[in-house]
C-alpha atoms as a PDB file:
ATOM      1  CA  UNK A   1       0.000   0.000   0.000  1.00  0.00           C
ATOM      2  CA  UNK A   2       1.190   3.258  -0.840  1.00  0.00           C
ATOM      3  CA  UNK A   3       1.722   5.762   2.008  1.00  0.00           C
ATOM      4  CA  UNK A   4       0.349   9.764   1.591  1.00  0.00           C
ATOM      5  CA  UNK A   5       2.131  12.412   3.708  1.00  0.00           C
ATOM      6  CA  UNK A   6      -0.490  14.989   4.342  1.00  0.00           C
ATOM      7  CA  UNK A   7       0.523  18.061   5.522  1.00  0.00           C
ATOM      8  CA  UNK A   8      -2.448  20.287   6.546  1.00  0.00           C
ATOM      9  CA  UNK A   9      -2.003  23.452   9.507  1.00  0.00           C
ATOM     10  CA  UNK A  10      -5.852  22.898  10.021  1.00  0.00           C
ATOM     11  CA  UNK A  11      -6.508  20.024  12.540  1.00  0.00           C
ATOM     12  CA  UNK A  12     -10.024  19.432  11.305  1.00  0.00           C
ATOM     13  CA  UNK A  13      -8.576  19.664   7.686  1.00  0.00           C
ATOM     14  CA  UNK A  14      -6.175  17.765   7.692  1.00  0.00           C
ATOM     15  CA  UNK A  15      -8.082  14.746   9.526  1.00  0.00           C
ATOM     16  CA  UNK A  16     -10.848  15.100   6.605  1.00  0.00           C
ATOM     17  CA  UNK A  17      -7.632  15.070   3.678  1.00  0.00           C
ATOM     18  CA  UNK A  18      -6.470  11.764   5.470  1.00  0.00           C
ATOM     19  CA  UNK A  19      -9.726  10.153   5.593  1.00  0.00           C
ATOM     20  CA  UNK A  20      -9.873  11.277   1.432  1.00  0.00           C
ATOM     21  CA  UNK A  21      -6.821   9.089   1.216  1.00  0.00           C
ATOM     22  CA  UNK A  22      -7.771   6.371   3.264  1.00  0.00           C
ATOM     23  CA  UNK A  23     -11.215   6.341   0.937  1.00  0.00           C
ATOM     24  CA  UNK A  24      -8.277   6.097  -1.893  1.00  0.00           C
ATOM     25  CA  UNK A  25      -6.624   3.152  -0.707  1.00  0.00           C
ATOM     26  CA  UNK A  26      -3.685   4.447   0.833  1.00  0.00           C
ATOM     27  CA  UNK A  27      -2.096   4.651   4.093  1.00  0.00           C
ATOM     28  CA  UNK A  28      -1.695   8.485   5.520  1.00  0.00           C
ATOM     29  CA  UNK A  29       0.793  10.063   7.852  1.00  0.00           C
ATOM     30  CA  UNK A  30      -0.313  13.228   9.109  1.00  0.00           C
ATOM     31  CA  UNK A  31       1.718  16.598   9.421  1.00  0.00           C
ATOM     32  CA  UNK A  32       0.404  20.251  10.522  1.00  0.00           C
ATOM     33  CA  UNK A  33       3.896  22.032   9.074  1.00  0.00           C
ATOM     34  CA  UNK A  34       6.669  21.758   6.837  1.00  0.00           C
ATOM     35  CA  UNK A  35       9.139  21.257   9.442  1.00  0.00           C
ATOM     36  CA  UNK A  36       7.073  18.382  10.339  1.00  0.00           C
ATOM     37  CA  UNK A  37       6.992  17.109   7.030  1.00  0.00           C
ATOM     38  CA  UNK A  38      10.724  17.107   6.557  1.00  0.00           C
ATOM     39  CA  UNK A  39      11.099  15.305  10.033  1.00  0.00           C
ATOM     40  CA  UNK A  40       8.762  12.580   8.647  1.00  0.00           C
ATOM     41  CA  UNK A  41      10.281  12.441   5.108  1.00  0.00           C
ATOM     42  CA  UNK A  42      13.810  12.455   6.430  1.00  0.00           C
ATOM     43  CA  UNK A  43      12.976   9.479   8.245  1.00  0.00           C
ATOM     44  CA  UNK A  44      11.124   7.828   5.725  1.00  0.00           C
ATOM     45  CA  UNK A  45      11.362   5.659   3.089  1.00  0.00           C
ATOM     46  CA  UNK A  46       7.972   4.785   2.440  1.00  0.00           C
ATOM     47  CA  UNK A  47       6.505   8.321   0.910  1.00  0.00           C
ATOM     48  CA  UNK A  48       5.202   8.210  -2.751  1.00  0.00           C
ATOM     49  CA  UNK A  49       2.817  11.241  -2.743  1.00  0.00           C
ATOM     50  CA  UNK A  50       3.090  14.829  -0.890  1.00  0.00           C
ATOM     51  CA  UNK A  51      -0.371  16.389  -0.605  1.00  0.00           C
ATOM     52  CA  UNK A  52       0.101  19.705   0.620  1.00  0.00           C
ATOM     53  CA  UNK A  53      -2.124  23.038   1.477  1.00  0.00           C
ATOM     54  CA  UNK A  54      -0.216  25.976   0.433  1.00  0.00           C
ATOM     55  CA  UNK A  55      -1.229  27.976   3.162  1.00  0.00           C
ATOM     56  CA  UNK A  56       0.944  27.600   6.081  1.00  0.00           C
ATOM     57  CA  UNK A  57       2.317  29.208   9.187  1.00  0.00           C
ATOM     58  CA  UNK A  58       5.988  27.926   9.664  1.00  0.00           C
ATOM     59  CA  UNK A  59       9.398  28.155   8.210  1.00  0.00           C
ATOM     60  CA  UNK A  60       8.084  27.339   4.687  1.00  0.00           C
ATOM     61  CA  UNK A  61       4.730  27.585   2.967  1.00  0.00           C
ATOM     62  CA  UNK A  62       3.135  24.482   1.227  1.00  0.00           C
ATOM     63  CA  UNK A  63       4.304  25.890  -2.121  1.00  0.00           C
ATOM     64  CA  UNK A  64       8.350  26.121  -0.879  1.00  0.00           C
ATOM     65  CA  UNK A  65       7.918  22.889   0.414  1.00  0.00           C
ATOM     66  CA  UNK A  66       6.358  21.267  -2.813  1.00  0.00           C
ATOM     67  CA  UNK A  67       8.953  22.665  -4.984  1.00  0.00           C
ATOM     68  CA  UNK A  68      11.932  21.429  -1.945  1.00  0.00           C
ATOM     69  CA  UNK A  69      10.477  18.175  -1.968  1.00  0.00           C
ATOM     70  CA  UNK A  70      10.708  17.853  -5.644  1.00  0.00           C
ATOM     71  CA  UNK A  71      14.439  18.918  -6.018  1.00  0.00           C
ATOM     72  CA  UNK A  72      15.304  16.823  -3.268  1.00  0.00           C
ATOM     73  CA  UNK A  73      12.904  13.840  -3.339  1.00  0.00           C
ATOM     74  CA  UNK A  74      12.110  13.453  -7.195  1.00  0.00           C
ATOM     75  CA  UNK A  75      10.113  10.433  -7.124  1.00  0.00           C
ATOM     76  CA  UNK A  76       7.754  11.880  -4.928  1.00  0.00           C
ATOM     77  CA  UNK A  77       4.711  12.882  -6.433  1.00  0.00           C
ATOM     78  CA  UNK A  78       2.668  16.497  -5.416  1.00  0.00           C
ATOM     79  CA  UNK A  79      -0.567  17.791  -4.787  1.00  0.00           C
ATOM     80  CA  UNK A  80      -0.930  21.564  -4.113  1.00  0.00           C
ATOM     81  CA  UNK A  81      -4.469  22.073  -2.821  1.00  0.00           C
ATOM     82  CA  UNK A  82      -5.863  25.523  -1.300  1.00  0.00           C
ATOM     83  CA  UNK A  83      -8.493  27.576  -0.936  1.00  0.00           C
ATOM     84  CA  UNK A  84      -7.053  31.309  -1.605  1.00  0.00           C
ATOM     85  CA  UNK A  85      -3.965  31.196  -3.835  1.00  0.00           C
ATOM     86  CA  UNK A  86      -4.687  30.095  -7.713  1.00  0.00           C
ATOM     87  CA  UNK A  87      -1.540  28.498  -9.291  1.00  0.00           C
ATOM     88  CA  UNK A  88      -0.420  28.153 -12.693  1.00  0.00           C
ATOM     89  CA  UNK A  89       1.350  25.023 -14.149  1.00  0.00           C
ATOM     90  CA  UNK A  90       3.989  27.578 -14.253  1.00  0.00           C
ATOM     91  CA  UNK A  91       4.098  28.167 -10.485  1.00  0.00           C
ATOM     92  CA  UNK A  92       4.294  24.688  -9.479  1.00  0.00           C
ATOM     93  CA  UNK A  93       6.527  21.901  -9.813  1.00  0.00           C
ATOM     94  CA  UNK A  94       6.727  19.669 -12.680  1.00  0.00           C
ATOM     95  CA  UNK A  95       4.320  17.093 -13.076  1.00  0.00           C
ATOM     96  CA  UNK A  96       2.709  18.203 -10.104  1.00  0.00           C
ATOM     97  CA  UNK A  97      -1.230  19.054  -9.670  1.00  0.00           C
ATOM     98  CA  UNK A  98      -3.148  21.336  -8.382  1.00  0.00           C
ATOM     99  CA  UNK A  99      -6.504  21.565  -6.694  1.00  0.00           C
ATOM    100  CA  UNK A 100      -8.790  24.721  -5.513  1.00  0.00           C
ATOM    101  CA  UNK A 101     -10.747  24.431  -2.042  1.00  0.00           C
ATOM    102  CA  UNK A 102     -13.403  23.002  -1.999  1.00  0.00           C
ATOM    103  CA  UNK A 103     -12.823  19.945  -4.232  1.00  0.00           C
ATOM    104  CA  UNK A 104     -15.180  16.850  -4.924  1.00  0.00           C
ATOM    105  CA  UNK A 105     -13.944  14.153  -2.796  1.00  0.00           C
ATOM    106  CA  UNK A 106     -14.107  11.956  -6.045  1.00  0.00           C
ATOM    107  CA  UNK A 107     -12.308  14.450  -7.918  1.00  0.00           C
ATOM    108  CA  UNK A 108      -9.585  14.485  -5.346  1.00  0.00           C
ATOM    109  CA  UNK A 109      -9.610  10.312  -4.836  1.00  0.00           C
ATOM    110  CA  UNK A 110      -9.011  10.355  -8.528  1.00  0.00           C
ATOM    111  CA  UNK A 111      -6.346  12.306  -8.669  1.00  0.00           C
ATOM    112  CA  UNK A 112      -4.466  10.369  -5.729  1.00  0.00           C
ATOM    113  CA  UNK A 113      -5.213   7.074  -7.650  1.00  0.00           C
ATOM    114  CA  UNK A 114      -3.559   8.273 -11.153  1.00  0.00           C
ATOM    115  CA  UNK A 115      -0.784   9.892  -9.597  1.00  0.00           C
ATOM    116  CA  UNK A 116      -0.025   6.946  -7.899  1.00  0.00           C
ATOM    117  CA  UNK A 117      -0.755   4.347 -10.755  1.00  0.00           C
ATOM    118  CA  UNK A 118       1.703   6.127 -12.797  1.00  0.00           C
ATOM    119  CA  UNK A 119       4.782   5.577 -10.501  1.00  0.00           C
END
């Protein structure tokens, strides 16, 4: 089973994005920063997707840490999601996706699924 770090500053948030990738068929490990995120990636193996709001409080915003985890973990694969920032395929990093707040929860289950598939 493929493992999901979710990384969500929003308690309630980030409990409903794990729950969307549970529904997906993959196992998620929660973070509420960046800084947590690296902690858990450093340590891990085991990631094959980032999903990420870009909204943060922290040392980095989801967007800095998307574009970090792609130079340093390329294999990883990233979804931006958020609610007030709009981003280009320009903005983001490549082969990544993006998805505005609120989303369909199939939409979003899809999404996980094909970016996964296509490891």
């Amino acid at each position: 089973m493929s493992t999901v770090l979710v990384v969500e500053d929003d308690e309630v948030l980030r409990m409903c994005a794990a729950e969307v990738v549970a529904d997906a068929g993959f196992s998620p490990v929660e973070a509420a920063n960046a800084d947590e995120a690296f902690a858990i990636l450093e340590s891990r193996s085991d990631i094959a997707l980032l999903l990420t709001d870009i909204q943060m409080p922290g040392s980095m915003d989801g967007l800095d840490l998307a574009r970090t985890v792609h130079d340093r973990w390329p294999a990883i694969k990233i979804i931006l999601v958020s609610g007030r920032v709009e981003l280009s395929e320009r903005e983001r990093p490549i082969n990544s996706r993006f998805f505005q707040k609120p989303f369909a929860m199939k939409q979003m289950i899809e999404g996980l699924q094909e970016m996964i598939s296509s490891q």
